[in-house]
C-alpha atoms as a PDB file:
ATOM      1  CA  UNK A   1      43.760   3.530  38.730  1.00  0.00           C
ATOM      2  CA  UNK A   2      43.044   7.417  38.415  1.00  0.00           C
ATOM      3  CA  UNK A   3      39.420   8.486  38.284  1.00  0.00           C
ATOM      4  CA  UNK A   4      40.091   9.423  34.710  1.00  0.00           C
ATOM      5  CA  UNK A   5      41.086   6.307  33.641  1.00  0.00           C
ATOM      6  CA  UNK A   6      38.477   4.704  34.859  1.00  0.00           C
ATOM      7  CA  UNK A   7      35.802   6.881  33.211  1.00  0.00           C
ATOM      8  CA  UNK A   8      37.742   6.463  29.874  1.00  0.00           C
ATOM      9  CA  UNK A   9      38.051   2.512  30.452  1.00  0.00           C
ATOM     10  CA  UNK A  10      34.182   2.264  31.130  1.00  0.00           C
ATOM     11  CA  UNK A  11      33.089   4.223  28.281  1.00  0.00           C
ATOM     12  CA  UNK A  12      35.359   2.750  26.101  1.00  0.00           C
ATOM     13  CA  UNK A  13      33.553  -0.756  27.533  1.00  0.00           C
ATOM     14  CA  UNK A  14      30.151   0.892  26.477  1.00  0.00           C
ATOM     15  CA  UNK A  15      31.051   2.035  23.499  1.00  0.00           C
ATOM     16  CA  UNK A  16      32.436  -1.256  22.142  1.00  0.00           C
ATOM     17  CA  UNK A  17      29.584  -2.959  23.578  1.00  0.00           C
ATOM     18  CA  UNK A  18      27.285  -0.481  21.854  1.00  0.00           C
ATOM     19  CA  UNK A  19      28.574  -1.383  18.533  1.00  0.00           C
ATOM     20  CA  UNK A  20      28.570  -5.284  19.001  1.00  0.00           C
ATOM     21  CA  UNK A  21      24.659  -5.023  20.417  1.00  0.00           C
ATOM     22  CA  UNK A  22      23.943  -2.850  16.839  1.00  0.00           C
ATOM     23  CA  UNK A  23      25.943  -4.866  14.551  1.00  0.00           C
ATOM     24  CA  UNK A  24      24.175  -7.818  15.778  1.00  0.00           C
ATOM     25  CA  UNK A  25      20.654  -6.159  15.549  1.00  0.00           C
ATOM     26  CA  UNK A  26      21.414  -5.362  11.725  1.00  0.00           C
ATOM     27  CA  UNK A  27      22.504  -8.613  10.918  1.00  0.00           C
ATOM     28  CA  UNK A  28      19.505 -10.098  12.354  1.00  0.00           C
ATOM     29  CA  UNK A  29      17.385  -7.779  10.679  1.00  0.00           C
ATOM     30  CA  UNK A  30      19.614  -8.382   7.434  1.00  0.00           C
ATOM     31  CA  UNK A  31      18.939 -12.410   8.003  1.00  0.00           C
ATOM     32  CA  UNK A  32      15.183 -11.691   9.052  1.00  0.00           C
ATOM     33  CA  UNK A  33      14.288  -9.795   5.127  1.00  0.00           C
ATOM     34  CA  UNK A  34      16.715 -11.797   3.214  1.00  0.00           C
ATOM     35  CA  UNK A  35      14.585 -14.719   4.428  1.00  0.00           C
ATOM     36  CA  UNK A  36      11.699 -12.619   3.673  1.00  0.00           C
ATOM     37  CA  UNK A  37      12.462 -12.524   0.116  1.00  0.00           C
ATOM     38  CA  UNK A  38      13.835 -16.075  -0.214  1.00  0.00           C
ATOM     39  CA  UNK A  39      17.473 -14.777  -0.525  1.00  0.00           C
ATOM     40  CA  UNK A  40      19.715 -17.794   0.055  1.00  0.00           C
ATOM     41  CA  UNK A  41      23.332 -16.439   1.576  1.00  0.00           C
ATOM     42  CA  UNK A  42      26.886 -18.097   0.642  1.00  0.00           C
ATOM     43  CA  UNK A  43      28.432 -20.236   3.180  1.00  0.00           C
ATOM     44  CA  UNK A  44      31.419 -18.578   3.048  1.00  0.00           C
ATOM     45  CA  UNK A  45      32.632 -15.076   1.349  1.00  0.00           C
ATOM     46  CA  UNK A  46      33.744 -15.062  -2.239  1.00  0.00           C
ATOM     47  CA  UNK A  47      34.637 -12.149  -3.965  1.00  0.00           C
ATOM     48  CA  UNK A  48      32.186 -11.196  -7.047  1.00  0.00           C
ATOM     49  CA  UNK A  49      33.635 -12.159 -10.475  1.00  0.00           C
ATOM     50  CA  UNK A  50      34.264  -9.430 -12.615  1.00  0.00           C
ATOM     51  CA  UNK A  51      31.744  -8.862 -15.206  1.00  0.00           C
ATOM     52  CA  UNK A  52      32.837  -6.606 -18.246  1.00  0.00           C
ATOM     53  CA  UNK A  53      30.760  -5.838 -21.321  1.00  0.00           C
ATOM     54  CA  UNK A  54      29.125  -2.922 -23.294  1.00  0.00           C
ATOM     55  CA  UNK A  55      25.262  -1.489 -22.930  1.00  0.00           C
ATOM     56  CA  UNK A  56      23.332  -1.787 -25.767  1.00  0.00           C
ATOM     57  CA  UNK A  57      25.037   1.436 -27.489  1.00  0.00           C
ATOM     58  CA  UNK A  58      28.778  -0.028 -26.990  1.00  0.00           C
ATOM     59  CA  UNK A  59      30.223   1.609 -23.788  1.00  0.00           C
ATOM     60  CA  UNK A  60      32.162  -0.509 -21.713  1.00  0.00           C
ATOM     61  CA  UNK A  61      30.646  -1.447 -18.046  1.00  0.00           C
ATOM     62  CA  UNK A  62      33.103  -3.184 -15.793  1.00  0.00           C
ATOM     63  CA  UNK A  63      31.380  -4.585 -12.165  1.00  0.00           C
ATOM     64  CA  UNK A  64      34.636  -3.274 -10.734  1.00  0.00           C
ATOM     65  CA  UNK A  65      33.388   0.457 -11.499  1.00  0.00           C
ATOM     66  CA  UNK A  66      31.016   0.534  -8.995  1.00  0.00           C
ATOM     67  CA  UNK A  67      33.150  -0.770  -6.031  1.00  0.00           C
ATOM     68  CA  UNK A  68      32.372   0.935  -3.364  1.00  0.00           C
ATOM     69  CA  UNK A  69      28.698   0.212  -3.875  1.00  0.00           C
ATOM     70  CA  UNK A  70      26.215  -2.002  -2.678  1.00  0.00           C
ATOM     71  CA  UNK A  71      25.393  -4.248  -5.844  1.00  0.00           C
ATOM     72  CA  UNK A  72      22.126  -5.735  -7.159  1.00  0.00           C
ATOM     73  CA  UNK A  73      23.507  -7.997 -10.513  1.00  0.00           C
ATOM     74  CA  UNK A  74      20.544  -9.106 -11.960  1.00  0.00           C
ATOM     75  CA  UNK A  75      20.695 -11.755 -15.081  1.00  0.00           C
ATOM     76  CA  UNK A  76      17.611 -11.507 -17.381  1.00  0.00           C
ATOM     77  CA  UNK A  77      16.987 -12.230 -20.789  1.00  0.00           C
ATOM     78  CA  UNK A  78      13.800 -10.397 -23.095  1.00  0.00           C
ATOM     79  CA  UNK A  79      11.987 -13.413 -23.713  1.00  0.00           C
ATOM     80  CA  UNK A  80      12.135 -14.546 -20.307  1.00  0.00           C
ATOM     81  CA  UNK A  81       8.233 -13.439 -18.511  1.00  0.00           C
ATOM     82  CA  UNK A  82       9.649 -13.290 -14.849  1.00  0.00           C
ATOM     83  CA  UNK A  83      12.371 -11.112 -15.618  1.00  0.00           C
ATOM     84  CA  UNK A  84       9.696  -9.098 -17.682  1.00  0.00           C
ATOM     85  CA  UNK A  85       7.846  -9.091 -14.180  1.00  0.00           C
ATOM     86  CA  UNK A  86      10.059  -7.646 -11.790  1.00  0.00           C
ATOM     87  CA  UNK A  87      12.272  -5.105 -14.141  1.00  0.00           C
ATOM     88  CA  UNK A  88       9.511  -2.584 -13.167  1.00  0.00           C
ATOM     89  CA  UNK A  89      10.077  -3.402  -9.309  1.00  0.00           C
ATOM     90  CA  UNK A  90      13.647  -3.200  -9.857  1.00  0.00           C
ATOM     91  CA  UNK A  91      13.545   0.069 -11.398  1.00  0.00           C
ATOM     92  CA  UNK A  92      11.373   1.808  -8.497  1.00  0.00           C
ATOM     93  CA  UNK A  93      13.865  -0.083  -6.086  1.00  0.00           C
ATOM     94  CA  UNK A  94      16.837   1.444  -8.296  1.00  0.00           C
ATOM     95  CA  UNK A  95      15.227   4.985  -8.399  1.00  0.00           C
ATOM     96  CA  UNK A  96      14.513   4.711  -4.439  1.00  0.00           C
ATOM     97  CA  UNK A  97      18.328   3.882  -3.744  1.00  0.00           C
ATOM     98  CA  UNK A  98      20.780   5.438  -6.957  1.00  0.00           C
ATOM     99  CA  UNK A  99      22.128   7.990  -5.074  1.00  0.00           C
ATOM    100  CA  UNK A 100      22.780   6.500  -1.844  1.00  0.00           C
ATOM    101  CA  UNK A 101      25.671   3.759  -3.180  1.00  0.00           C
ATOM    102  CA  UNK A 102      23.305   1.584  -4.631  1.00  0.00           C
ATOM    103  CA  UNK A 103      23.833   0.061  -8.320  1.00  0.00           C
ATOM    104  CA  UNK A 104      21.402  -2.286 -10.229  1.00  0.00           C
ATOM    105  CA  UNK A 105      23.614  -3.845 -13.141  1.00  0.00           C
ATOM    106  CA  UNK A 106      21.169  -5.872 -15.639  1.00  0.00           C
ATOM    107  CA  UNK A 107      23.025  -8.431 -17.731  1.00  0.00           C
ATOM    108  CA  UNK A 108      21.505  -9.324 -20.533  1.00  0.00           C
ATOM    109  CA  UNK A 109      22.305 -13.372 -21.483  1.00  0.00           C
ATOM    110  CA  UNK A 110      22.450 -14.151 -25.397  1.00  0.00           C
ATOM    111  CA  UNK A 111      20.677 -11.294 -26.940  1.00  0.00           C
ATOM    112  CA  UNK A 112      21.522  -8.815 -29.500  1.00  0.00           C
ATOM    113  CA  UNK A 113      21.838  -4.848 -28.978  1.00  0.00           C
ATOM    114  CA  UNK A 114      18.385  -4.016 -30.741  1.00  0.00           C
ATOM    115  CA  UNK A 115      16.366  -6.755 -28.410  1.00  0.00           C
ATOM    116  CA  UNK A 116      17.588  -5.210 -25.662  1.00  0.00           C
ATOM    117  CA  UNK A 117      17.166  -1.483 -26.358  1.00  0.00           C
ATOM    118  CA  UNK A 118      13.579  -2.042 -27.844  1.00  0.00           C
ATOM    119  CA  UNK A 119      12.685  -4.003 -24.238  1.00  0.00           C
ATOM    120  CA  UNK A 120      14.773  -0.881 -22.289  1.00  0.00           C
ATOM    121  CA  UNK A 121      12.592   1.819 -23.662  1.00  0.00           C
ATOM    122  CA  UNK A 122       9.169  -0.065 -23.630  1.00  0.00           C
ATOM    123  CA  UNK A 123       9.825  -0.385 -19.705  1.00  0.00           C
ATOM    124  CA  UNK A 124      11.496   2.366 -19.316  1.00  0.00           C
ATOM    125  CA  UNK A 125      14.081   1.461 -17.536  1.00  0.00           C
ATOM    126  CA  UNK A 126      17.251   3.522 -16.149  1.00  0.00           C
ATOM    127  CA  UNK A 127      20.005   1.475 -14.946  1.00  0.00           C
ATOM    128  CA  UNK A 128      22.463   0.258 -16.151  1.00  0.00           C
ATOM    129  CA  UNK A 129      22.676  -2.806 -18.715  1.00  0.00           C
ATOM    130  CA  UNK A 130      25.438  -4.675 -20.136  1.00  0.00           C
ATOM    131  CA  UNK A 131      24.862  -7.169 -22.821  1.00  0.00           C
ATOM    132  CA  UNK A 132      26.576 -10.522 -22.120  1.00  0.00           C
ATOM    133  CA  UNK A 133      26.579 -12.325 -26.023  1.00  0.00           C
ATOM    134  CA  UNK A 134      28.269 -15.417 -25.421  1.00  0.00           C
ATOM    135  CA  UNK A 135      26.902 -15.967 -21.677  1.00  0.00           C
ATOM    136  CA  UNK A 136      30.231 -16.017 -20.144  1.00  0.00           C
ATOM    137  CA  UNK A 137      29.550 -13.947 -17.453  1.00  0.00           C
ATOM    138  CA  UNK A 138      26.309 -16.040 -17.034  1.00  0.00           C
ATOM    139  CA  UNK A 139      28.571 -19.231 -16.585  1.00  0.00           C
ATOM    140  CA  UNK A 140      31.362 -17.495 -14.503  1.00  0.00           C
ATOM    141  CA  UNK A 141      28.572 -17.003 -11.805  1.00  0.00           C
ATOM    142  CA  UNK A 142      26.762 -20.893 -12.834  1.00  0.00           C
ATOM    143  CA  UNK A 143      23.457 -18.756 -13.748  1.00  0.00           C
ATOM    144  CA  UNK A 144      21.024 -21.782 -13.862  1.00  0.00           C
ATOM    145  CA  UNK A 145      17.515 -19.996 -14.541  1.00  0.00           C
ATOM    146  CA  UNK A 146      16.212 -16.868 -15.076  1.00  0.00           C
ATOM    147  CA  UNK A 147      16.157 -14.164 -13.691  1.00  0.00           C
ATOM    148  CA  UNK A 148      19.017 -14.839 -11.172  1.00  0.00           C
ATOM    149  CA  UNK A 149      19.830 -12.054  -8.956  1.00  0.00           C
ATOM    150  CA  UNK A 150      23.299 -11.832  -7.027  1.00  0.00           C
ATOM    151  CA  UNK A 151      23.679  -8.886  -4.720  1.00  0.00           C
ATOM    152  CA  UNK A 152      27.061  -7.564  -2.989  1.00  0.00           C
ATOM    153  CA  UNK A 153      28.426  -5.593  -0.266  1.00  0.00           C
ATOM    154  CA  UNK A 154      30.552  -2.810  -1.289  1.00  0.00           C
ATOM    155  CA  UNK A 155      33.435  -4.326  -1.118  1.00  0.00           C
ATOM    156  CA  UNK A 156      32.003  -6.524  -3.822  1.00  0.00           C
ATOM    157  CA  UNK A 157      32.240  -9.770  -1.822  1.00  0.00           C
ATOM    158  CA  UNK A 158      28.384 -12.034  -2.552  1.00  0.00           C
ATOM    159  CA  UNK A 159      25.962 -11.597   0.383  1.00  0.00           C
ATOM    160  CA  UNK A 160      22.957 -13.080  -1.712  1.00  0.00           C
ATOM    161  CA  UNK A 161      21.587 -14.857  -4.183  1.00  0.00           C
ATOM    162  CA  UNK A 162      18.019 -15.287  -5.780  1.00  0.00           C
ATOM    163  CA  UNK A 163      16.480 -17.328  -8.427  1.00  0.00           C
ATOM    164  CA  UNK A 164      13.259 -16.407  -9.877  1.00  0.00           C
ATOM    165  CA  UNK A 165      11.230 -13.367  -9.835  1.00  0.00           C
ATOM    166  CA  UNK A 166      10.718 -11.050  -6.795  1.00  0.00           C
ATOM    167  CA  UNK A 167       9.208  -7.984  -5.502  1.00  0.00           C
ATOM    168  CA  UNK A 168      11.953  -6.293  -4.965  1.00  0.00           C
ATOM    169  CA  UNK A 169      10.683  -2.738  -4.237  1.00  0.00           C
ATOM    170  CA  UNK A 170       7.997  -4.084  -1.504  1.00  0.00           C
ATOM    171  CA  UNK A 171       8.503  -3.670   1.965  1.00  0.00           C
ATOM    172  CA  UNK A 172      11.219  -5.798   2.736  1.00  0.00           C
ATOM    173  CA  UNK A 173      13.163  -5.211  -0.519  1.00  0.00           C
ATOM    174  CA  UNK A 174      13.818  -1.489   0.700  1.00  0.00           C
ATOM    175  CA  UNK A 175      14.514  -2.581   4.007  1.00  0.00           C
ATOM    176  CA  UNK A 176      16.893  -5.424   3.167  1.00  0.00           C
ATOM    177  CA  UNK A 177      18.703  -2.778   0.391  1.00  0.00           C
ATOM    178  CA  UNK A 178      19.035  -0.047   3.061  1.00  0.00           C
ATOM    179  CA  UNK A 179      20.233  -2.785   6.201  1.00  0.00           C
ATOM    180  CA  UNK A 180      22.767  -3.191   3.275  1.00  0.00           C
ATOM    181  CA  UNK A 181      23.861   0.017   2.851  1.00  0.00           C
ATOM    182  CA  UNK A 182      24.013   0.812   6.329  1.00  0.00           C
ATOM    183  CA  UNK A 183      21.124   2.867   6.707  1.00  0.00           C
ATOM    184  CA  UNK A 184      19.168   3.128  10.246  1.00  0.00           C
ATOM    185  CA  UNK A 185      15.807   1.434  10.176  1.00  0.00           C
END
């Protein structure tokens, strides 16, 4: 084999190697803060139903507009005290991460438009919300307490799922969000 080849076979060896060693370093480090933050992972990929609905002022919001983007789908509802908890974590972690292909969509289960923007402007919150009256996307992803956070690659296939309240904007919540989107450590 020419000396040429043999350089491009090797590095090609090195490179491929390279990316296997990394890949498996970010998963680890994935696994390592989803565990961190009691994220629980699906034994197999599913693709993310579709949620459609309208904010509080009637726009439409589909889930599929934001393929392409890592997704935090977080199911809350006003009277509920640890969703009223972590919406303020959520909204640092959403200001941290909106521009780097990051989405928090809030669903609101069961509540009517005025509920919703009163509690939206008391915590001043930014992203987006969809109101979900008659709980059906609630049911389509079996939402058994709240708040019930899903989250999903870009490709919007589920890569985690948490029930209850968390810090999401600590430590490992930015590091698990940016292992997510790809971003070196």
């Amino acid at each position: 084999m020419p000396l040429v080849a043999k350089i491009v076979r090797s590095l090609g060896i090195v490179l491929l190697a390279t990316t296997i060693a990394s890949a498996a370093l970010e998963a680890g480090a994935n696994d390592h803060f989803a565990t961190a933050l009691g994220i629980q992972r699906p034994k197999e990929q599913v693709e993310a139903p579709d949620v459609v609905g309208t904010d509080p002022d009637g726009n439409t919001i589909r889930l599929g507009d934001f393929r392409g983007k890592v997704v935090f789908l977080n199911f809350w509802a006003t009277w509920c005290i640890p969703c009223r908890l972590e919406m303020p974590a959520m909204e640092r972690l959403y200001r941290e991460f909106k521009e780097r292909d990051f989405v928090i969509l809030a669903v609101n289960v069961q509540e009517g438009p005025e509920a919703v923007r009163a509690f939206i402007r008391e915590l001043k919150l930014t992203f987006p919300v969809v109101l979900d009256p008659k709980g059906r996307a609630a049911m389509a992803y079996v939402v058994r307490g709240l708040p019930a956070t899903y989250l999903m690659d870009r490709k919007h296939l589920l890569i985690g799922m948490a029930i209850g309240a968390r810090e999401w904007d600590s430590k490992d919540g930015r590091e698990y969000i940016r292992t997510l989107l790809g971003e070196p450590r």
